[in-house]
N, C-alpha and C. Protein backbone atom coordinates (compact mmCIF):
# COMPACT_ATOMS: atom_id res chain seq x y z
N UNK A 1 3.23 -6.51 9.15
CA UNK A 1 3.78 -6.20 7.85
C UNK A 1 2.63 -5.70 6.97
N UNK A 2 3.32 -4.63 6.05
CA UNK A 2 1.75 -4.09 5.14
C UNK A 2 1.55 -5.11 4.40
N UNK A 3 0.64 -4.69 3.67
CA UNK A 3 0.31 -5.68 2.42
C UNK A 3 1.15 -4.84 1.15
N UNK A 4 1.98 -3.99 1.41
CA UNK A 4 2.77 -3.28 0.24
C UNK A 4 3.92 -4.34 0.43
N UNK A 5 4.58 -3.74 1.56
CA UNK A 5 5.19 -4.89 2.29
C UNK A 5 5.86 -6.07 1.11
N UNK A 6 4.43 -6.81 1.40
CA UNK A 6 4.54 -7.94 1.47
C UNK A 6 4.59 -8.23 0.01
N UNK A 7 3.84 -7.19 -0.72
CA UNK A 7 3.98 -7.13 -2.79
C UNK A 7 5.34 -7.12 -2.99
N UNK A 8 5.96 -6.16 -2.82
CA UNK A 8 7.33 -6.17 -2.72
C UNK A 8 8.33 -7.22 -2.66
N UNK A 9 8.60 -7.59 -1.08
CA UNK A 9 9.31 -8.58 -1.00
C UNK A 9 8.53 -10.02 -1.99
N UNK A 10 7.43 -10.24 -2.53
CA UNK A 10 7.01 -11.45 -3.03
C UNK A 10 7.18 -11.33 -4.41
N UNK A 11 7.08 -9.85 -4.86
CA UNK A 11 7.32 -9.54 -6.36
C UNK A 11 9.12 -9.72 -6.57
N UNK A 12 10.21 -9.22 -5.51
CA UNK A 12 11.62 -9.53 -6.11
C UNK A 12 11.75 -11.13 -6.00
N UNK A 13 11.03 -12.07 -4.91
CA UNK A 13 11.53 -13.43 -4.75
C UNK A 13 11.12 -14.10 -5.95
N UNK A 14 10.20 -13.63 -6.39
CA UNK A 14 9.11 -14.37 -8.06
C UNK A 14 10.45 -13.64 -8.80
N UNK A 15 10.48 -12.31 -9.20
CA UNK A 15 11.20 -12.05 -10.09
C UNK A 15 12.59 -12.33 -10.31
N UNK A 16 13.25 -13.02 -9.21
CA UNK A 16 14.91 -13.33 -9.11
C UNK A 16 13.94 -15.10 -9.96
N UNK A 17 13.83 -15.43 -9.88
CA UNK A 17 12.99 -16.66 -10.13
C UNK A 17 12.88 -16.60 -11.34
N UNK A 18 12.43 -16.28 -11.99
CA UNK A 18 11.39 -15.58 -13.30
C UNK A 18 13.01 -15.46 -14.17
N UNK A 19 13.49 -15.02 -13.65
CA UNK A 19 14.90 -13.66 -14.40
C UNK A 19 15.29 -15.68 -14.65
N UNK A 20 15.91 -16.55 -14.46
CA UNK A 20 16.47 -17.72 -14.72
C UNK A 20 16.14 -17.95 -15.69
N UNK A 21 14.69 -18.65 -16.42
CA UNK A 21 14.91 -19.07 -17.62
C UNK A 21 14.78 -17.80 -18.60
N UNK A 22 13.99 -16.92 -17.99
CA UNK A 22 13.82 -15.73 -18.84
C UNK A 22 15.41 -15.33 -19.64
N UNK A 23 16.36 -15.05 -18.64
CA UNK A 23 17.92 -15.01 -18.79
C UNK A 23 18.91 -15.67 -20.48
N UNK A 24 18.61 -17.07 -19.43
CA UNK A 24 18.90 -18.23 -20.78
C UNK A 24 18.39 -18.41 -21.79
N UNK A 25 16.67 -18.04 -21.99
CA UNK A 25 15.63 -17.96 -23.06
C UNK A 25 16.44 -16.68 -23.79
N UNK A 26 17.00 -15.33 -23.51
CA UNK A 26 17.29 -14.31 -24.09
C UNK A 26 18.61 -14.29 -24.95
N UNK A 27 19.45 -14.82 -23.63
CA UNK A 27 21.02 -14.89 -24.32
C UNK A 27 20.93 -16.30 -24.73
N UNK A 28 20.61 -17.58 -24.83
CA UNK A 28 20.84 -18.30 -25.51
C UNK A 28 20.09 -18.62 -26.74
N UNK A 29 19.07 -17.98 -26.34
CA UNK A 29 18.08 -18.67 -27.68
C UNK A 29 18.00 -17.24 -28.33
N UNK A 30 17.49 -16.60 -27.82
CA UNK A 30 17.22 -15.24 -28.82
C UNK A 30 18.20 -14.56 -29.55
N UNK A 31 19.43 -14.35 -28.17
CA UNK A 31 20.47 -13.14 -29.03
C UNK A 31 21.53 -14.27 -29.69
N UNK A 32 21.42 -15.87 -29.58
CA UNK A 32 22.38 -16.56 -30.25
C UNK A 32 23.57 -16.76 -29.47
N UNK A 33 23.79 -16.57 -27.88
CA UNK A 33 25.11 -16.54 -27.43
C UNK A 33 25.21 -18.37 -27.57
N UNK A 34 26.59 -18.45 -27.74
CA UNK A 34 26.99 -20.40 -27.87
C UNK A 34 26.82 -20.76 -26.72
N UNK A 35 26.60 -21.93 -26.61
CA UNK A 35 26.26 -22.53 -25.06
C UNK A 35 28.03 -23.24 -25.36
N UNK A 36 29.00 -22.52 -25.05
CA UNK A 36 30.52 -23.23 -24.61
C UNK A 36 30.71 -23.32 -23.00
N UNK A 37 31.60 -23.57 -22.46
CA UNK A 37 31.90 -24.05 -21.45
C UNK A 37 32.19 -22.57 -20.76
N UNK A 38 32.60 -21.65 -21.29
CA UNK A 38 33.40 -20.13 -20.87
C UNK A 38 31.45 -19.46 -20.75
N UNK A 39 30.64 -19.72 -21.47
CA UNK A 39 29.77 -18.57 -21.22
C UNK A 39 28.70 -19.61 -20.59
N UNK A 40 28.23 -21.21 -20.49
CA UNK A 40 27.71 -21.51 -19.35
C UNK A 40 28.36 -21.44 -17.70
N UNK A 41 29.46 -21.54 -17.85
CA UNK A 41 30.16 -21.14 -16.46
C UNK A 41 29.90 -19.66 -15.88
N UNK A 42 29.84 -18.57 -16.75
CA UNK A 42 29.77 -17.38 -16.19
C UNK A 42 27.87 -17.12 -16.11
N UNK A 43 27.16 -17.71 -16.73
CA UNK A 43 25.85 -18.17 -16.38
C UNK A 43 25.51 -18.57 -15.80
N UNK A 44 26.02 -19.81 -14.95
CA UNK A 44 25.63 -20.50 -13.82
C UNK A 44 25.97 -19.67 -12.76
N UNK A 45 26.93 -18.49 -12.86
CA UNK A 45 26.97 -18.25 -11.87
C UNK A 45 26.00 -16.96 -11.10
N UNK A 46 25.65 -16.95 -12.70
CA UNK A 46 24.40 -15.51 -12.24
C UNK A 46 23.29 -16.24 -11.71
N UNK A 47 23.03 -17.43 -12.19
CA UNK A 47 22.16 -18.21 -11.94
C UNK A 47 22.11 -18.34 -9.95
N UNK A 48 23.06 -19.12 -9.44
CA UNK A 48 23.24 -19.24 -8.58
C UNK A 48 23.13 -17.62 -7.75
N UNK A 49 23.57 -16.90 -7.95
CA UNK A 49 23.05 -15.27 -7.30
C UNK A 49 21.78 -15.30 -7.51
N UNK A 50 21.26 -15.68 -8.67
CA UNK A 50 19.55 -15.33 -8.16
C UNK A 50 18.94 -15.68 -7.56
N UNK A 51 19.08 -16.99 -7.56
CA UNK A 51 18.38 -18.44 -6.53
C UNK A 51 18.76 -17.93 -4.99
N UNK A 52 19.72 -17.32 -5.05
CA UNK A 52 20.26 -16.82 -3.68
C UNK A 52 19.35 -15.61 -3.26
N UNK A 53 18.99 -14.87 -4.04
CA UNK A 53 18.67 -13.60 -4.20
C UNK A 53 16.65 -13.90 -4.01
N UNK A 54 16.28 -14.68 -4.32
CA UNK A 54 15.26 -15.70 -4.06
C UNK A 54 14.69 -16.15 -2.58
N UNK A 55 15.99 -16.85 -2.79
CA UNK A 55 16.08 -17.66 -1.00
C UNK A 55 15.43 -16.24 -0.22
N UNK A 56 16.88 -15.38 -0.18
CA UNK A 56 16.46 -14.49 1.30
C UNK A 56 15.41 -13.55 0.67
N UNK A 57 14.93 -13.24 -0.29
CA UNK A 57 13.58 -12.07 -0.05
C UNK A 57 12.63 -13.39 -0.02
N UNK A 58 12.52 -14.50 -0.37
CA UNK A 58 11.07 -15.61 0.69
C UNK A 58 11.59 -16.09 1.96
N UNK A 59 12.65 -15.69 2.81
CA UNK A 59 12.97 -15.93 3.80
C UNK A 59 12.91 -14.76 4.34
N UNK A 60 13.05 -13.70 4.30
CA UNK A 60 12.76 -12.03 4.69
C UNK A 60 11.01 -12.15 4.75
N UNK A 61 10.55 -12.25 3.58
CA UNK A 61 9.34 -12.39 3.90
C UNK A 61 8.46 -13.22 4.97
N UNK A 62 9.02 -14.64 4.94
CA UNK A 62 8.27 -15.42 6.45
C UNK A 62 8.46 -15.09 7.24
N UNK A 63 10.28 -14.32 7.54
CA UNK A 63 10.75 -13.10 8.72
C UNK A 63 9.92 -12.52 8.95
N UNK A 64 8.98 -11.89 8.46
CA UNK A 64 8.76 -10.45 8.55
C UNK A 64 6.68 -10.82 8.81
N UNK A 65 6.48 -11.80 8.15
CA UNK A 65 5.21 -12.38 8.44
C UNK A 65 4.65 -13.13 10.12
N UNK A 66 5.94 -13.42 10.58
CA UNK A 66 6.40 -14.20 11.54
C UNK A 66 6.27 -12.89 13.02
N UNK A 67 6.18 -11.80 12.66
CA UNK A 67 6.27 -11.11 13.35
C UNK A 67 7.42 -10.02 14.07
N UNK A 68 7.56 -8.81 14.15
CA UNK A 68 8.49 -8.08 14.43
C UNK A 68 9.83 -8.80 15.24
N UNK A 69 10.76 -8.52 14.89
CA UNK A 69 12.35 -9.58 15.26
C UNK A 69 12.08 -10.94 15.05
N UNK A 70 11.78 -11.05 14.29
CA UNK A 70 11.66 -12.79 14.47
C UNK A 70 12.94 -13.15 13.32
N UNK A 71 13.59 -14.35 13.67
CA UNK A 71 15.08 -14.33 13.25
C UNK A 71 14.87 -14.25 11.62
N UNK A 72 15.91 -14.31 10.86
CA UNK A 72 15.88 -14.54 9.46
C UNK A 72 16.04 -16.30 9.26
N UNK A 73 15.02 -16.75 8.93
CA UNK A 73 14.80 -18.37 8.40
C UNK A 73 16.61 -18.64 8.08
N UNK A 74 17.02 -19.60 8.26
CA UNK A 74 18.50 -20.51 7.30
C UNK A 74 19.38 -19.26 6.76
N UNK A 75 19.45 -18.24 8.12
CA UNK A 75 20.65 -17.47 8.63
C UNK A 75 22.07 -17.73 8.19
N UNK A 76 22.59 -19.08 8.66
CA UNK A 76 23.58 -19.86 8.69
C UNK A 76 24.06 -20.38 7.05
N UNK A 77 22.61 -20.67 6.57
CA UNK A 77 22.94 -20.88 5.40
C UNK A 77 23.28 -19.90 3.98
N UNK A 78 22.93 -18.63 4.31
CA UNK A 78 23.22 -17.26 3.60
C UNK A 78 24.49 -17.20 3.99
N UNK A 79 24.81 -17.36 5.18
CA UNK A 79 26.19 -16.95 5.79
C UNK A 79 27.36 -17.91 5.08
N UNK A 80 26.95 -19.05 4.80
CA UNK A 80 28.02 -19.91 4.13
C UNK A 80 27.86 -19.75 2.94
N UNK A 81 26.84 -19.31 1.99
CA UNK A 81 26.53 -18.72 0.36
C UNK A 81 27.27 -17.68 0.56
N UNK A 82 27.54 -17.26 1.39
CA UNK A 82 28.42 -15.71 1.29
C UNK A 82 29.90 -16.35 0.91
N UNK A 83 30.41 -17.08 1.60
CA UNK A 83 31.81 -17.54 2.21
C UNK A 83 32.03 -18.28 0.59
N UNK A 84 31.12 -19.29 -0.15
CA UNK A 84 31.00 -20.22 -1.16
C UNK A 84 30.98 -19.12 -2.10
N UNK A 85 30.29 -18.36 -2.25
CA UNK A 85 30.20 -17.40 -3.79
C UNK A 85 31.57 -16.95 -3.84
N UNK A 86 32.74 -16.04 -2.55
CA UNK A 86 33.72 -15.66 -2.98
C UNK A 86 34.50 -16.92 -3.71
N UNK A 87 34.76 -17.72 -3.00
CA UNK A 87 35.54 -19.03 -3.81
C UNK A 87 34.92 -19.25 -5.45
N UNK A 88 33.52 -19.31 -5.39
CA UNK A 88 33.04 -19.82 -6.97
C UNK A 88 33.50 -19.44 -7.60
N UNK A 89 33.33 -17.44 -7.27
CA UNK A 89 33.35 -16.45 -8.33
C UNK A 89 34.87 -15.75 -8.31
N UNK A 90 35.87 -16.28 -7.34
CA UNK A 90 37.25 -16.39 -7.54
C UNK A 90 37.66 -17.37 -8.50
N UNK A 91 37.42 -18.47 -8.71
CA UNK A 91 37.43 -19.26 -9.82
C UNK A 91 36.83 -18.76 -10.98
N UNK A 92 35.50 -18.62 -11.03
CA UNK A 92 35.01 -18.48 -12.47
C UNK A 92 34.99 -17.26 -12.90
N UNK A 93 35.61 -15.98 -12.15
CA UNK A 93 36.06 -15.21 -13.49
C UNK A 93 37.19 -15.39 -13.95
N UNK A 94 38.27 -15.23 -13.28
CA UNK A 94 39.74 -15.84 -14.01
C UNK A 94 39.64 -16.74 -15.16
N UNK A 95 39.23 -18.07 -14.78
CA UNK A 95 38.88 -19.28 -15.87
C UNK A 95 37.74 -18.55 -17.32
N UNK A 96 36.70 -17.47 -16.97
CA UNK A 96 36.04 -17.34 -17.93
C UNK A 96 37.45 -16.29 -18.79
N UNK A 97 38.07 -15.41 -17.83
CA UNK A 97 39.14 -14.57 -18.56
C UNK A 97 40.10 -15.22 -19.35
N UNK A 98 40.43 -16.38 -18.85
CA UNK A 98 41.50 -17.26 -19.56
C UNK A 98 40.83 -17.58 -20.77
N UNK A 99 39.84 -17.86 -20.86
CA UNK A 99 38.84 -18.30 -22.00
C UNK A 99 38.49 -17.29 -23.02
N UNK A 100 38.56 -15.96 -22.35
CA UNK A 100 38.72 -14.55 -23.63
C UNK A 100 39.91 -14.92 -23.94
N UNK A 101 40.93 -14.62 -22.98
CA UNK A 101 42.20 -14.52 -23.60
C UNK A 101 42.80 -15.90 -24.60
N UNK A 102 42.56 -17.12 -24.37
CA UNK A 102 42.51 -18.10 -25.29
C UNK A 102 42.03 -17.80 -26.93
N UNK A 103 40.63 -17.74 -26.28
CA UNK A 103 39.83 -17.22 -28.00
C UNK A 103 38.65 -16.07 -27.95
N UNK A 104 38.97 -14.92 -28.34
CA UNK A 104 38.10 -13.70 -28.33
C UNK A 104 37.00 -14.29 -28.81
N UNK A 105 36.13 -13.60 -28.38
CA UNK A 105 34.67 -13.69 -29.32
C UNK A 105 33.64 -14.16 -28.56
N UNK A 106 32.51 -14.49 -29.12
CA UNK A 106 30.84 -14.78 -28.52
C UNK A 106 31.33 -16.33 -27.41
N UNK A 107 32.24 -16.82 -27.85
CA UNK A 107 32.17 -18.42 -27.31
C UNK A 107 32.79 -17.93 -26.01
N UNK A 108 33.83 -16.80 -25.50
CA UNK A 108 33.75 -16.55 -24.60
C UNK A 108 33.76 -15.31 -23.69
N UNK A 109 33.17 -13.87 -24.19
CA UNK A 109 33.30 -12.85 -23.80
C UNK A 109 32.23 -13.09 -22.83
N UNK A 110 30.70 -13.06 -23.48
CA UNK A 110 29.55 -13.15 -22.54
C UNK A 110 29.90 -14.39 -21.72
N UNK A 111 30.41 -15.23 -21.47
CA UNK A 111 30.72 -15.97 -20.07
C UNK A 111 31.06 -14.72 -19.16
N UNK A 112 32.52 -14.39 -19.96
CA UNK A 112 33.13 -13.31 -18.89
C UNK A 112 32.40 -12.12 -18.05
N UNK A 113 31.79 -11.63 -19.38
CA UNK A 113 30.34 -10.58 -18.52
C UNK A 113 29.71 -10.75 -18.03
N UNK A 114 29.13 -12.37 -18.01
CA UNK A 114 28.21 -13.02 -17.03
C UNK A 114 28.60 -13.48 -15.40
N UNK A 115 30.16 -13.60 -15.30
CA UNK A 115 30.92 -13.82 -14.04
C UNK A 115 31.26 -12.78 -13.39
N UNK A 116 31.15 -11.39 -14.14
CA UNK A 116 31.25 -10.30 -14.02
C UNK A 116 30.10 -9.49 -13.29
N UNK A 117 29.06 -9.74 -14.06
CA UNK A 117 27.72 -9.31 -13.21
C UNK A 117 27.27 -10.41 -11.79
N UNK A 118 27.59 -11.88 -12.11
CA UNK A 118 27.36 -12.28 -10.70
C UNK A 118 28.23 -11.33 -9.54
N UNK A 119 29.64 -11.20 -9.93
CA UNK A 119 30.14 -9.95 -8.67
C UNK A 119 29.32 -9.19 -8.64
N UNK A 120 29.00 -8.59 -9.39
CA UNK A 120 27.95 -7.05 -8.77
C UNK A 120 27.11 -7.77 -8.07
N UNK A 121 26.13 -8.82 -8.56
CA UNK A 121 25.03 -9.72 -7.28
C UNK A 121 25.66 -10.12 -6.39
N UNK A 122 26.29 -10.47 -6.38
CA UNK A 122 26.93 -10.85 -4.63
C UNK A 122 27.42 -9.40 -3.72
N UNK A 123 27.68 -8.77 -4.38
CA UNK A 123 28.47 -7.91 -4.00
C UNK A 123 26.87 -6.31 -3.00
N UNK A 124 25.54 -6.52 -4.27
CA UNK A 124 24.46 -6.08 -3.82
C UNK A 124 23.80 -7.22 -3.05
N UNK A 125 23.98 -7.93 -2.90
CA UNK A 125 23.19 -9.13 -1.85
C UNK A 125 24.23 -8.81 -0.29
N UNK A 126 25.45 -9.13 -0.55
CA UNK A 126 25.68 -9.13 0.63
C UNK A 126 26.69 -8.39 1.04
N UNK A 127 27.00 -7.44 0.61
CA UNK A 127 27.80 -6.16 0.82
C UNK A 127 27.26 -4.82 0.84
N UNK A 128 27.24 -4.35 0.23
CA UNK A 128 26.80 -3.17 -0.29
C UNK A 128 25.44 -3.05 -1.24
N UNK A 129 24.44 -2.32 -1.08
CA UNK A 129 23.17 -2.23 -1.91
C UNK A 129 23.89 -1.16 -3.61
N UNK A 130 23.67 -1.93 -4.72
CA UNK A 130 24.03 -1.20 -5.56
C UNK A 130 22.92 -1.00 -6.48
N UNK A 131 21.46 -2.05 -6.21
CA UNK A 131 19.79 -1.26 -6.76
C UNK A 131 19.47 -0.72 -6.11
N UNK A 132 18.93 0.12 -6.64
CA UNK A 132 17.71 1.31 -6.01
C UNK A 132 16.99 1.69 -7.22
N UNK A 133 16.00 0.53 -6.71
CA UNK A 133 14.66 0.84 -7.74
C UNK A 133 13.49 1.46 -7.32
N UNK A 134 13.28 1.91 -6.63
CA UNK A 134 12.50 2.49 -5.93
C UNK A 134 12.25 4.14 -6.00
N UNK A 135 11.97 5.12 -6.31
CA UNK A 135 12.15 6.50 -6.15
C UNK A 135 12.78 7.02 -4.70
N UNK A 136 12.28 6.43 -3.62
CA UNK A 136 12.66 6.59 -2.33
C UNK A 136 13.68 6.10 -2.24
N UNK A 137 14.48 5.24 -2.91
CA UNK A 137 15.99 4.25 -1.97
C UNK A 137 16.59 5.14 -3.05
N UNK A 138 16.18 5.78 -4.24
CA UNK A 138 17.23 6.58 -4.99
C UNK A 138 17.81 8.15 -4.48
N UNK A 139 16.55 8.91 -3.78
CA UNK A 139 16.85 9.87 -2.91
C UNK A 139 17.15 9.61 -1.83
N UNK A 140 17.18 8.70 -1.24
CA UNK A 140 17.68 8.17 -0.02
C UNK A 140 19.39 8.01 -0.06
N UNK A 141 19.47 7.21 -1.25
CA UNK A 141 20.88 6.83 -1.75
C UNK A 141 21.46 8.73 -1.69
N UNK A 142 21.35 9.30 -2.14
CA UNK A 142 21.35 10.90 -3.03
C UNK A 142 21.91 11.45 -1.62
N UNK A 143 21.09 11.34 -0.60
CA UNK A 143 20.93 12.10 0.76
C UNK A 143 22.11 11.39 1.35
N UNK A 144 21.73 10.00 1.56
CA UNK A 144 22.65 9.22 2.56
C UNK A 144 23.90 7.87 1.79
N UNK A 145 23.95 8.39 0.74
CA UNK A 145 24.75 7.57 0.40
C UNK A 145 24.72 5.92 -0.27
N UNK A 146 25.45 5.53 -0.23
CA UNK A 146 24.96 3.81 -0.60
C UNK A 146 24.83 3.33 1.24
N UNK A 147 24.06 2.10 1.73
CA UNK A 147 23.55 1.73 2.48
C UNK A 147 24.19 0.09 2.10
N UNK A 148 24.38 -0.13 3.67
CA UNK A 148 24.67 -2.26 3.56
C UNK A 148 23.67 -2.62 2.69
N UNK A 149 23.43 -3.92 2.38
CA UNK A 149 22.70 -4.55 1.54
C UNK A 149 21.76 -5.41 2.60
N UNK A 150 20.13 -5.43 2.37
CA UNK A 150 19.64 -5.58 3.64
C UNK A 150 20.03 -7.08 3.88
N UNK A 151 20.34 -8.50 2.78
CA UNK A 151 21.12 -9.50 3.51
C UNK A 151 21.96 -9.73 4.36
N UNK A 152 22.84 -8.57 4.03
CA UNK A 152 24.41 -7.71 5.01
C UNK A 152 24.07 -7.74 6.41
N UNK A 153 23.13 -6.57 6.51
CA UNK A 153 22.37 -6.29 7.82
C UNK A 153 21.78 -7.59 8.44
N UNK A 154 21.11 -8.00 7.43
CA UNK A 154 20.70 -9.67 8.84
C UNK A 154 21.79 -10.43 9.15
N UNK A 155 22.24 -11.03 8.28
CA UNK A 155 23.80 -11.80 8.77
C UNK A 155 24.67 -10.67 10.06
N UNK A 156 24.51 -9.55 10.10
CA UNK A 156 25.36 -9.08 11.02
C UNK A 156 24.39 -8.84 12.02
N UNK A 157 23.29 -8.89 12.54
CA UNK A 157 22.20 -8.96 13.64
C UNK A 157 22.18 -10.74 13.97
N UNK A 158 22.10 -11.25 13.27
CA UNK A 158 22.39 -12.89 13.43
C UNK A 158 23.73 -12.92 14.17
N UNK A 159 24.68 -12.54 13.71
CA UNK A 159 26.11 -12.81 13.99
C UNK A 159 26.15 -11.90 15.55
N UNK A 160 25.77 -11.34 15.95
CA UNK A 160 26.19 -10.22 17.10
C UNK A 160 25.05 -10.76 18.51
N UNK A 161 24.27 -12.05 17.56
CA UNK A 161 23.57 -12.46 18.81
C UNK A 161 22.43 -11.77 19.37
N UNK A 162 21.71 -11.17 18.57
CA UNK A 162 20.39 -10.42 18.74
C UNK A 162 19.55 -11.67 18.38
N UNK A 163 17.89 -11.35 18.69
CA UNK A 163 17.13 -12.22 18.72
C UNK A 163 17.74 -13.12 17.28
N UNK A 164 18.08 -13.16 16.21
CA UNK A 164 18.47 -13.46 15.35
C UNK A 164 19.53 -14.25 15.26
N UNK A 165 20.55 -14.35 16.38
CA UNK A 165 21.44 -15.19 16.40
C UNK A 165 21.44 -16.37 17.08
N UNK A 166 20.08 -16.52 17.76
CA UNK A 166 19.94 -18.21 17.68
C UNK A 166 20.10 -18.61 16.74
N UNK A 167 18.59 -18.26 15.51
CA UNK A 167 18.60 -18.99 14.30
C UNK A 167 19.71 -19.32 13.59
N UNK A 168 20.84 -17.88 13.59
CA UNK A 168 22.07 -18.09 12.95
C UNK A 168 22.96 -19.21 13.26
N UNK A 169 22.84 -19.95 14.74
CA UNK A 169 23.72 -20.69 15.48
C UNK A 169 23.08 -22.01 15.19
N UNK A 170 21.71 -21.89 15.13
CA UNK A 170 21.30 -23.24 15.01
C UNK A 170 20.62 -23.77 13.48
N UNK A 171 21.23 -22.78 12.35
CA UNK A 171 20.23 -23.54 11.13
C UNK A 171 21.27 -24.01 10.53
């Protein structure tokens, strides 16, 4: 692995990290959003995408330190964060929507936008790639389209029983 590599994957696992209190420091304390039950619910759940988002780029990284194919670390356990986020985030946007539709306003819109953007993180973690921060993944995107999301891709090399689907079977 380069040592670019390795800036990379260590700079998004710090920065999904970082983005948590930074997050709550912004919308709760700075811009004034209410800490109610409708906009910590749709918070926790971005919360929980990052920590996720965390996990596998420092688990990609020991992957990848570990030496060419070497499985993805707690495989099994991304694979059930996958299965758990649809249920969460089937619950907590409805409930944050019920909570606009109850009472408009700050106490519960930003919940709703916040349950809102965890879909897009789950949805770029383990579906489909929807960043491209990079100059290269943006002409890449341009040329070839949107691309799986590289969590996507390990869970389905895990799952199909490549060197990777031990780990998947046994973490």
């Amino acid at each position: 692995m380069t040592a670019g590599v390795r800036r990379r994957l260590l700079s998004l696992a710090v920065g999904e990290l970082v983005n948590v209190p930074l997050q709550a420091a912004v919308w709760f304390g700075v811009a004034g959003v209410p800490a109610t039950a409708a906009n910590l619910l749709g918070f926790t759940l971005v919360v929980l995408l990052l920590l996720e988002g965390a996990a596998y780029w420092a688990a990609k990284l020991r992957a990848l330190a570990a030496g060419g194919g070497a499985p993805l670390p707690a495989a099994a356990w991304f694979a059930a964060a996958r299965v758990a986020n649809v249920v969460l985030l089937g619950l907590g946007v409805p409930l944050t929507a019920l909570a606009v539709a109850a009472d408009p306003g700050t106490g519960s819109v930003p919940g709703l936008l916040f349950a809102l953007f965890a879909v897009l993180e789950h949805v770029n973690y383990f579906h489909t790639q929807l960043m491209y921060s990079t100059p290269e993944d943006r002409r890449s995107r341009r040329v070839n389209g949107r691309r799986r999301a590289h969590l996507a891709r390990d869970l389905d090399r895990a799952r199909k029983g490549t060197r990777q689907g031990a780990a998947f079977r046994s973490s």
